[in-house]
C-alpha atoms as a PDB file:
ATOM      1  CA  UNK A   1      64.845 135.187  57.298  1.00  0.00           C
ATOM      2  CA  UNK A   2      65.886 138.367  55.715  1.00  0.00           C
ATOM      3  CA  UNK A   3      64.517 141.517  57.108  1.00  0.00           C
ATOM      4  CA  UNK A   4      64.050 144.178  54.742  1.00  0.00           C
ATOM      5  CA  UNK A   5      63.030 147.959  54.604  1.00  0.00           C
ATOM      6  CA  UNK A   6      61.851 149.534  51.019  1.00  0.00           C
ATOM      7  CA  UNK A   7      62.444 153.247  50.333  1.00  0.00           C
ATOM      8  CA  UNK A   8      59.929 154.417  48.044  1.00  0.00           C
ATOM      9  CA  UNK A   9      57.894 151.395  48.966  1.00  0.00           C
ATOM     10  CA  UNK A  10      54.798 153.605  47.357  1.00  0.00           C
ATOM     11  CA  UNK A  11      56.502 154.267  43.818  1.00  0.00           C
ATOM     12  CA  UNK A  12      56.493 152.242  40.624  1.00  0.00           C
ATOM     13  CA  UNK A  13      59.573 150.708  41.802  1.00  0.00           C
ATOM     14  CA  UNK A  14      58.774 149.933  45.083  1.00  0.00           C
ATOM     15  CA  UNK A  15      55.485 148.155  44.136  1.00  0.00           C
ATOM     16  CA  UNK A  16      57.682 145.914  41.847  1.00  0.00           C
ATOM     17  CA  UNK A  17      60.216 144.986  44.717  1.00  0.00           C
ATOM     18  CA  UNK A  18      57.412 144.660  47.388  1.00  0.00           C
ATOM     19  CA  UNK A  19      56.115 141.653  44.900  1.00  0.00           C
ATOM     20  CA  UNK A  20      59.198 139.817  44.373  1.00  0.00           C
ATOM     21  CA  UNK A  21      60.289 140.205  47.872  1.00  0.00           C
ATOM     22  CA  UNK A  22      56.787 138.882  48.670  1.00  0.00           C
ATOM     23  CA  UNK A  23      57.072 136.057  46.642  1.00  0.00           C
ATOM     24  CA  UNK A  24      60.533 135.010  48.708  1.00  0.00           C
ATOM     25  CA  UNK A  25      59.989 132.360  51.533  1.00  0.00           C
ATOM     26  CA  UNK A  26      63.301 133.355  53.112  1.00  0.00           C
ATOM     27  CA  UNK A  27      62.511 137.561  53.197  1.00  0.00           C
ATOM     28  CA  UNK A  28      60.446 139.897  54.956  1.00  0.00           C
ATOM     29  CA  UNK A  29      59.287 143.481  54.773  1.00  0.00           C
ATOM     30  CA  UNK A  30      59.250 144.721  58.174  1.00  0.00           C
ATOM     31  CA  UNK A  31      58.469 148.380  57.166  1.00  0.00           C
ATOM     32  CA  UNK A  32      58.591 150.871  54.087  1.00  0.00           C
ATOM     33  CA  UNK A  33      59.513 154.473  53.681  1.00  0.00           C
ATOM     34  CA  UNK A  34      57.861 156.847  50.993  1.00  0.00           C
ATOM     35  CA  UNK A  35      57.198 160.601  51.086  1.00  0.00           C
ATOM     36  CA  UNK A  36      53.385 159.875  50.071  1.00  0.00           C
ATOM     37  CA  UNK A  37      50.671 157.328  51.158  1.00  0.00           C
ATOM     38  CA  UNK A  38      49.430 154.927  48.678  1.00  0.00           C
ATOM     39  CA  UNK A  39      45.890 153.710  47.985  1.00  0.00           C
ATOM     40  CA  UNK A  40      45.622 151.124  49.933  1.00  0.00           C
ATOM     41  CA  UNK A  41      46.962 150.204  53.665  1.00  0.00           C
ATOM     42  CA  UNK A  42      50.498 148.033  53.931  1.00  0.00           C
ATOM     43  CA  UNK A  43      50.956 144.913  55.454  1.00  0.00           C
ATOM     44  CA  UNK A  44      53.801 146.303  57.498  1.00  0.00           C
ATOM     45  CA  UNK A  45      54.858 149.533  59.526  1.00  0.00           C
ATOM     46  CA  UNK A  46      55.041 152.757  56.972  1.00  0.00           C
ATOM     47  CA  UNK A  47      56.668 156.046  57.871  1.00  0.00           C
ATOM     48  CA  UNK A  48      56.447 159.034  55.670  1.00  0.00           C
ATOM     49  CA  UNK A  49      59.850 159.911  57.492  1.00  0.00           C
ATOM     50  CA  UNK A  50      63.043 157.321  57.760  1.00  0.00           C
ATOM     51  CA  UNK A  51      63.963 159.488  60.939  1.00  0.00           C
ATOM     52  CA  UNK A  52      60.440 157.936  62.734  1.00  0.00           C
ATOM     53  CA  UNK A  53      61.925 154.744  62.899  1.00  0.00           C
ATOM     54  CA  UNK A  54      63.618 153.559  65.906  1.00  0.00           C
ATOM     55  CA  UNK A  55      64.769 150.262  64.123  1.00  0.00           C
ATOM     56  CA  UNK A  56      67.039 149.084  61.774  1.00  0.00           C
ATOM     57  CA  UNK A  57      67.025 145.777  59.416  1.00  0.00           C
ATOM     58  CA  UNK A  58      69.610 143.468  57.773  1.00  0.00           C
ATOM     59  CA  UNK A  59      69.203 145.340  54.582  1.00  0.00           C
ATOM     60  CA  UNK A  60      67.618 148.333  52.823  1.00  0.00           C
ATOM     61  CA  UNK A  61      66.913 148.937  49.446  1.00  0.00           C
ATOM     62  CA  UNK A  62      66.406 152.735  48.189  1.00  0.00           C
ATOM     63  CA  UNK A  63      64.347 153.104  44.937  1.00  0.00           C
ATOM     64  CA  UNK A  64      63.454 156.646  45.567  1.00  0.00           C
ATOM     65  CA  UNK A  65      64.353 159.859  44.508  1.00  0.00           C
ATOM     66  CA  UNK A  66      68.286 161.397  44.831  1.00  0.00           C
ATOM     67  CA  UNK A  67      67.235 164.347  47.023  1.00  0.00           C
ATOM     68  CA  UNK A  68      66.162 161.659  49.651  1.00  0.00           C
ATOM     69  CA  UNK A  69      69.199 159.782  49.692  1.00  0.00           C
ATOM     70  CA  UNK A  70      70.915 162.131  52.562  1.00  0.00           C
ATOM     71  CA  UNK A  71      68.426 161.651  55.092  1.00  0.00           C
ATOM     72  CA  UNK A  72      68.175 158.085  54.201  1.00  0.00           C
ATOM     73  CA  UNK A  73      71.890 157.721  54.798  1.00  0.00           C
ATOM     74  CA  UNK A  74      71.386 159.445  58.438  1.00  0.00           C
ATOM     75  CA  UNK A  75      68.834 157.307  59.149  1.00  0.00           C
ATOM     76  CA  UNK A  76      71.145 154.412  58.148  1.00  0.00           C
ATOM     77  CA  UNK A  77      74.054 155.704  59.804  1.00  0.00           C
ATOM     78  CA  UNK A  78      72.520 155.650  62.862  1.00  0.00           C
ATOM     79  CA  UNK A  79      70.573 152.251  63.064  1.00  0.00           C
ATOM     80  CA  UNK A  80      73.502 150.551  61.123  1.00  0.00           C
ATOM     81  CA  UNK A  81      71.759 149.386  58.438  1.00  0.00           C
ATOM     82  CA  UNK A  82      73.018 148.320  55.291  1.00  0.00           C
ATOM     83  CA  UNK A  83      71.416 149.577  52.488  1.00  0.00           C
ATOM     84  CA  UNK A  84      71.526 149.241  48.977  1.00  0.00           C
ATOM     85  CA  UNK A  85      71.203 152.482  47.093  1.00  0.00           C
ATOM     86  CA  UNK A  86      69.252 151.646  43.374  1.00  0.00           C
ATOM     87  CA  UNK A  87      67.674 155.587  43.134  1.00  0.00           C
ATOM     88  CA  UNK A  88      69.295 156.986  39.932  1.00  0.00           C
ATOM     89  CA  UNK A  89      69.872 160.600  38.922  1.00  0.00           C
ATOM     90  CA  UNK A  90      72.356 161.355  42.148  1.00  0.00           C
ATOM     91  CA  UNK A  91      74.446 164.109  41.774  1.00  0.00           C
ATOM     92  CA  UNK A  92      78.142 165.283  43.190  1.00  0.00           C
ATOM     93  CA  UNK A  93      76.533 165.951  46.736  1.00  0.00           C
ATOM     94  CA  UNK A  94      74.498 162.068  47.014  1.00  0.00           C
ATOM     95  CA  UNK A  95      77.988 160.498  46.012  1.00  0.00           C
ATOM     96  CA  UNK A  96      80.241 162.123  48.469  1.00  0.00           C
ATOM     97  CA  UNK A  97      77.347 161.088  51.019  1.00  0.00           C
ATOM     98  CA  UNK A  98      77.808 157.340  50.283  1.00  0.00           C
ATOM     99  CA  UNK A  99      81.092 157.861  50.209  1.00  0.00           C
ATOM    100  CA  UNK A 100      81.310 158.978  53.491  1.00  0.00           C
ATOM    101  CA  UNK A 101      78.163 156.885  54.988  1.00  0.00           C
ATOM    102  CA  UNK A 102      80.423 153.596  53.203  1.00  0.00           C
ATOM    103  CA  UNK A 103      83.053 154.114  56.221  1.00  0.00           C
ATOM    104  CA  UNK A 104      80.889 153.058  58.543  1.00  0.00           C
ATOM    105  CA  UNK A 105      78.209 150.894  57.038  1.00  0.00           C
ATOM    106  CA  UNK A 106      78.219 148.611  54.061  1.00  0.00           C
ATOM    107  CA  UNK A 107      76.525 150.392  51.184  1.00  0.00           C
ATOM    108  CA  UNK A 108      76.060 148.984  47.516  1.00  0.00           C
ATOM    109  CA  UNK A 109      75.175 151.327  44.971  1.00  0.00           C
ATOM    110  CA  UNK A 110      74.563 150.338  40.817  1.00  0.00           C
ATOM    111  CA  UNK A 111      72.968 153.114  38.208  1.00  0.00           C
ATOM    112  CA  UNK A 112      71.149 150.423  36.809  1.00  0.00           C
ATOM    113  CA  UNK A 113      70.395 146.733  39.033  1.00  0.00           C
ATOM    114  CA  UNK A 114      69.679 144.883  35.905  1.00  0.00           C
ATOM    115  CA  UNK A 115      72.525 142.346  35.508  1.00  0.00           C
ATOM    116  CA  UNK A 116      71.925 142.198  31.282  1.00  0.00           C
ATOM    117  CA  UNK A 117      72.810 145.638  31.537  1.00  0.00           C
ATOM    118  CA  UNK A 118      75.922 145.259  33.722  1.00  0.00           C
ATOM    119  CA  UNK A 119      77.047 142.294  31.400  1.00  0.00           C
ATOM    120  CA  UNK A 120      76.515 144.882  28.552  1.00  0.00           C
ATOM    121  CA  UNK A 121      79.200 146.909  30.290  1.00  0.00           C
ATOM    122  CA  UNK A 122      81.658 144.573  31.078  1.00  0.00           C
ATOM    123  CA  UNK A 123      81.152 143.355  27.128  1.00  0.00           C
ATOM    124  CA  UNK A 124      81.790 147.446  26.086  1.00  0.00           C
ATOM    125  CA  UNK A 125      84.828 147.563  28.101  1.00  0.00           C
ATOM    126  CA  UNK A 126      86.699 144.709  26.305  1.00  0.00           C
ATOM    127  CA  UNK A 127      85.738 146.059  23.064  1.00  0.00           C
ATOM    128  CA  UNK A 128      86.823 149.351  23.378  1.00  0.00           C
ATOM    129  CA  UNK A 129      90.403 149.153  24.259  1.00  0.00           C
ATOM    130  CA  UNK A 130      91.075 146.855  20.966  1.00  0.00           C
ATOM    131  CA  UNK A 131      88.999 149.305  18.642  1.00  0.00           C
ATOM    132  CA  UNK A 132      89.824 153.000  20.399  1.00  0.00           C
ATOM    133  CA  UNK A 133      92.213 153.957  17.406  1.00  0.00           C
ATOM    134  CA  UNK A 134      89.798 153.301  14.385  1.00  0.00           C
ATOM    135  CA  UNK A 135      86.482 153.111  15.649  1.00  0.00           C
ATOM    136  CA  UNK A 136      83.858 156.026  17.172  1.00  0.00           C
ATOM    137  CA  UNK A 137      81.936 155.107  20.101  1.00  0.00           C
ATOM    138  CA  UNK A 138      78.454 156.587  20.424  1.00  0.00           C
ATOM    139  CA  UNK A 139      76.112 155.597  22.857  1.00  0.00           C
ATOM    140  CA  UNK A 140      71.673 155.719  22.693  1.00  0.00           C
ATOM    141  CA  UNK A 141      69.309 155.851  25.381  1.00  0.00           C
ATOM    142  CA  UNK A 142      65.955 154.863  24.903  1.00  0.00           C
ATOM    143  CA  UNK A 143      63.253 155.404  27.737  1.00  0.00           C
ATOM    144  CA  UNK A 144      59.693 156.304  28.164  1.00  0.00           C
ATOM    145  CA  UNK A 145      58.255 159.598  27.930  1.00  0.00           C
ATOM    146  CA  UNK A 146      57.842 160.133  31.749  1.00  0.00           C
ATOM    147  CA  UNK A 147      61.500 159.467  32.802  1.00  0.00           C
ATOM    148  CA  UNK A 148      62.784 163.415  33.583  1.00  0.00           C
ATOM    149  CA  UNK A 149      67.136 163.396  33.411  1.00  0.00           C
ATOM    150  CA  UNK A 150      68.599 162.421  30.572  1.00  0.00           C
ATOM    151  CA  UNK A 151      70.912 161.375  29.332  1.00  0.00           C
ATOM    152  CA  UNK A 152      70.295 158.264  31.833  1.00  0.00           C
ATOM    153  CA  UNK A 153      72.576 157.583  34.659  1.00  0.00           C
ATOM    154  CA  UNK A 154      73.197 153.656  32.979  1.00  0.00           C
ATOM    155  CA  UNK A 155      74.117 155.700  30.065  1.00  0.00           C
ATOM    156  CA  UNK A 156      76.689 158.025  32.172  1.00  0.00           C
ATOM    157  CA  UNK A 157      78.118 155.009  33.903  1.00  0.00           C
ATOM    158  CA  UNK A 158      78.610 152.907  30.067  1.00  0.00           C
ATOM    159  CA  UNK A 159      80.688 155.920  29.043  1.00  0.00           C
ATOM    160  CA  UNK A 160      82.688 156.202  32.040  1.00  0.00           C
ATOM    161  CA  UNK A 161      83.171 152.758  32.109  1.00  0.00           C
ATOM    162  CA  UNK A 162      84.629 152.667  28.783  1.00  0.00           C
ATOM    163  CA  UNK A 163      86.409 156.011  29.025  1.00  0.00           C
ATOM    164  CA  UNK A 164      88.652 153.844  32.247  1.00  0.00           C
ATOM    165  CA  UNK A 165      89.961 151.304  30.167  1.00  0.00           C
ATOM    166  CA  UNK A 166      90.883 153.345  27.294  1.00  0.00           C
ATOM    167  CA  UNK A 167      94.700 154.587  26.336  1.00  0.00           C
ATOM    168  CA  UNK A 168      93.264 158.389  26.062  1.00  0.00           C
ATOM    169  CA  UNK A 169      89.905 159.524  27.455  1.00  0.00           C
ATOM    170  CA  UNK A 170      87.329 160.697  25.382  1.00  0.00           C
ATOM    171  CA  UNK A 171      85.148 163.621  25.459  1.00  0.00           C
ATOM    172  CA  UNK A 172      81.722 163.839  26.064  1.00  0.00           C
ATOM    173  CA  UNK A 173      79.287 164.637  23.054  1.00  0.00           C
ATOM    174  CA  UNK A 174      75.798 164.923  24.519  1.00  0.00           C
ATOM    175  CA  UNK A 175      73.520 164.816  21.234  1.00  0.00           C
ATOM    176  CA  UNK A 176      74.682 166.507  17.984  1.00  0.00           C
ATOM    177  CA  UNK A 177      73.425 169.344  15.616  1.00  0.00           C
ATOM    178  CA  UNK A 178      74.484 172.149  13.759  1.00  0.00           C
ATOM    179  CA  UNK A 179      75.488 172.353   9.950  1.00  0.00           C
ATOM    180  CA  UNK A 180      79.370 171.888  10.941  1.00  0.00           C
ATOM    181  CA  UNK A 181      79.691 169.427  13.228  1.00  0.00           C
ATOM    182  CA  UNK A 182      82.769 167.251  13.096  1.00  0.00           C
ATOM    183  CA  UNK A 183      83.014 163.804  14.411  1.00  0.00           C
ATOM    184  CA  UNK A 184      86.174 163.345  15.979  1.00  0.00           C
ATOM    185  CA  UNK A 185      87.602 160.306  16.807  1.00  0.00           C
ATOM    186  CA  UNK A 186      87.952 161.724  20.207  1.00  0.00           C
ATOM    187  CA  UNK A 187      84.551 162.365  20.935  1.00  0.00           C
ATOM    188  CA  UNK A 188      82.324 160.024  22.550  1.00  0.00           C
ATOM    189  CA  UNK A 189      79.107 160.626  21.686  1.00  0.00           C
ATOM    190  CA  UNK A 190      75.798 160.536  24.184  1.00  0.00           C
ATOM    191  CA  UNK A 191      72.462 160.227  22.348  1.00  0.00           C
ATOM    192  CA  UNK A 192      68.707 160.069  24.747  1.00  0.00           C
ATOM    193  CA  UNK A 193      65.967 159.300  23.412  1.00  0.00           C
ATOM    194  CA  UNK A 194      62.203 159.915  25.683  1.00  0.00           C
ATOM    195  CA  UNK A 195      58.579 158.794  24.509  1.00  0.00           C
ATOM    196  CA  UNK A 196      55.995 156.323  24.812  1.00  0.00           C
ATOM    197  CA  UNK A 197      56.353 153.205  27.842  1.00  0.00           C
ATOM    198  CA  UNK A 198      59.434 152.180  27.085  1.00  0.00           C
ATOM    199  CA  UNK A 199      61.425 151.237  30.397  1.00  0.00           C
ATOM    200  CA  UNK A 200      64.908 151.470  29.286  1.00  0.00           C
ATOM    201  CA  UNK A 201      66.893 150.578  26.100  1.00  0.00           C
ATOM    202  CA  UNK A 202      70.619 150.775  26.186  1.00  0.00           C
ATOM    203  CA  UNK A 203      72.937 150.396  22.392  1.00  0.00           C
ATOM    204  CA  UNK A 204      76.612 151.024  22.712  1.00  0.00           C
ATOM    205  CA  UNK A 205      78.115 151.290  19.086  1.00  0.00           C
ATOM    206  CA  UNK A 206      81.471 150.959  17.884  1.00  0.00           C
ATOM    207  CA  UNK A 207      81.772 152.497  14.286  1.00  0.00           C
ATOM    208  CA  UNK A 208      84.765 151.890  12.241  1.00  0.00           C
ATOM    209  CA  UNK A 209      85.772 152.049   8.614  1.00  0.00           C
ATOM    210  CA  UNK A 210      83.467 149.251   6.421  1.00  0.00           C
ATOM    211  CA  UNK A 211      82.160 147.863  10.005  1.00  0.00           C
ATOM    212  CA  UNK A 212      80.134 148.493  13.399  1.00  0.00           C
ATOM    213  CA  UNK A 213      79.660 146.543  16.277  1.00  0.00           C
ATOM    214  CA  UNK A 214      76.479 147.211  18.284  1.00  0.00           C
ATOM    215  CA  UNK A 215      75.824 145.734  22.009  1.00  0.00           C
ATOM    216  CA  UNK A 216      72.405 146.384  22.845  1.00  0.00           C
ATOM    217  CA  UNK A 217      70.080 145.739  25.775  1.00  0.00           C
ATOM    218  CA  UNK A 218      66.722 145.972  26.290  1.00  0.00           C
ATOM    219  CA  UNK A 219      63.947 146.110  29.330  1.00  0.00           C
ATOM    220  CA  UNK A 220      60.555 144.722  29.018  1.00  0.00           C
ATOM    221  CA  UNK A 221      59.912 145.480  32.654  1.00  0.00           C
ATOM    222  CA  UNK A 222      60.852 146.935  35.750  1.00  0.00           C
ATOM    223  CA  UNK A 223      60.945 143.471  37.027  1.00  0.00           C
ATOM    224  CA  UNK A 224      64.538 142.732  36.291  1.00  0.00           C
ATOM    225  CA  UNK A 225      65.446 146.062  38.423  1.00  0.00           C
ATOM    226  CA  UNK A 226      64.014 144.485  41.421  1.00  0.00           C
ATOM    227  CA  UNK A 227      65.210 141.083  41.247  1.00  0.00           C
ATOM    228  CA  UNK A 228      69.325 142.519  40.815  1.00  0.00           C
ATOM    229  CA  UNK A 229      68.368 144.768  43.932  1.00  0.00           C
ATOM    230  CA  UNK A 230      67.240 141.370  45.731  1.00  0.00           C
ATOM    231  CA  UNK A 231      70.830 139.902  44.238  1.00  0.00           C
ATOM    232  CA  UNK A 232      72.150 142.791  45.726  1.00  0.00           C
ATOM    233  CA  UNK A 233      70.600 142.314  49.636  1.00  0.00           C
ATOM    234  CA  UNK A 234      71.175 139.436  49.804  1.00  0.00           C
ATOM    235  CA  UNK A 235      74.666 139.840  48.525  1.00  0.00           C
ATOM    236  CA  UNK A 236      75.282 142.749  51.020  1.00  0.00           C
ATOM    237  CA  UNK A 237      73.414 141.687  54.119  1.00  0.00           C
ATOM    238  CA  UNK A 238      76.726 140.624  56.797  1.00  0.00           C
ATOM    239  CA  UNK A 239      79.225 142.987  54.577  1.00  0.00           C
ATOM    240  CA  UNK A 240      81.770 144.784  56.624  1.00  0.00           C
ATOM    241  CA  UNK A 241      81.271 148.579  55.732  1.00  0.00           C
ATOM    242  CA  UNK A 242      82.467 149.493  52.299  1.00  0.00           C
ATOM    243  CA  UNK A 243      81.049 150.783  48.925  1.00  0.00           C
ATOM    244  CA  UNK A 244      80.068 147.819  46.719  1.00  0.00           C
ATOM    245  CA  UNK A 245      78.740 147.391  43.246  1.00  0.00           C
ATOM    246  CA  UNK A 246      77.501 145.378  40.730  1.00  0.00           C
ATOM    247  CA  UNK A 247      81.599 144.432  39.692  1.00  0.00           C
ATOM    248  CA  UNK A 248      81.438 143.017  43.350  1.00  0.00           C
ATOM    249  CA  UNK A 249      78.100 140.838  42.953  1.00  0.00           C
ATOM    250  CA  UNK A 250      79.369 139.783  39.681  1.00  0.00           C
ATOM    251  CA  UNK A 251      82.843 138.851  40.703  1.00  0.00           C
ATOM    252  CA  UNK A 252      81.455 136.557  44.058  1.00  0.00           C
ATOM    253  CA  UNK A 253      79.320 134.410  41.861  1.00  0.00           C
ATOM    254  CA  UNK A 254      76.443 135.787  43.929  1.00  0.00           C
ATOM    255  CA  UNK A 255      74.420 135.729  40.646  1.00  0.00           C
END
């Protein structure tokens, strides 16, 4: 049996995972972490505060907000648990945390747990090489109206992935206007789009003369986010410490 802990247990998220962790024979919740109470009393032990708990579990999974990832990361740090980090948005200071934390514990972190979405990536990162010279390369976000950075971290993470493999990196164009503006073969342009309920949309484009190629995926729910974090426990529970991704999961057939 897999012992779990949820982080953000009371969020949109967290309600998702909490069902298709429930619906596992082989996993348990032993306890869940959120800032807030929810409507209605959990089946397991709830803390407001990671640094309440005396105990640790084979794996956590995050899906909170990045300004609670550092005191997470103490409070996994010092019950040795591994965790697997699936809050988006985290800036420069979140990063070097589970850098650091990584040392010591194993720690798996995706901007986006869906595995269509990580497919889409690897799929972007053959294509670009063989097009770079003659094609541009814009990228769209789509996502509902309550969804507050932009453009999305899955979005960030496609362009980075694509500037890697490339023979010269290209800059960043984040949305365009004005009555001159160029587009350079050099740019790499960033596009978000916010309204309505969608939960995420992600088109990569590759524009060249007389031709595109567009590799798009879609969401329908926040259910595919939960079941790659699952992929993910169960991937990282037993790990030695290191920093893991989706390229990891991917790569050990744990899929």
């Amino acid at each position: 049996m897999l012992k779990i802990i949820i982080n953000g247990v009371n969020g949109k998220m967290g309600s998702v995972l909490r069902a298709v962790i429930e619906a596992e024979t082989d996993l348990q919740i032993i306890a869940g972490f959120d800032a807030k109470f929810g409507d209605a009393p959990l089946p397991f032990k709830f803390y407001t505060n990671p640094a309440d708990c005396a105990h640790g579990a084979d794996v956590l999974i995050d899906f909170s907000h990045f300004t609670a990832v550092p005191a997470l990361l103490e409070y996994c740090l010092r019950t040795k648990t591994p965790t697997v980090v699936a809050t988006t948005a985290l800036g420069d200071l979140e990063r070097a945390r589970i850098e650091d934390a990584s040392a010591q514990i194993p720690v798996f972190r995706s901007a986006n747990m869906s595995l269509g979405v990580n497919a889409l990536l690897h799929a972007a990162r053959r294509a670009a090489p063989a097009l770079e010279s003659d094609f541009n390369i814009e990228i769209i976000e789509k996502h509902h109206g309550k969804k507050t950075d932009s453009p999305s971290g899955t979005a960030l993470m496609i362009a980075e992935a694509i500037n890697d493999v490339l023979a010269v990196r290209k800059d960043f164009v984040f949305g365009r206007h004005g009555k001159n503006d160029e587009c350079k073969i050099t740019d790499l342009g960033i596009h978000a789009i916010r309204g309505g309920s969608l939960p995420g949309e992600h088109s990569v484009l590759f524009l060249g003369p007389d031709e595109t190629v567009e590799i798009k995926h879609t969401v329908f729910s926040r259910k595919v986010f939960a079941l790659g974090a699952v992929k993910a426990a169960r991937f990282l529970a037993g790990k030695p410490p290191g920093l893991y991704s989706m390229d990891d999961l991917l790569s050990a057939g744990s899929v």
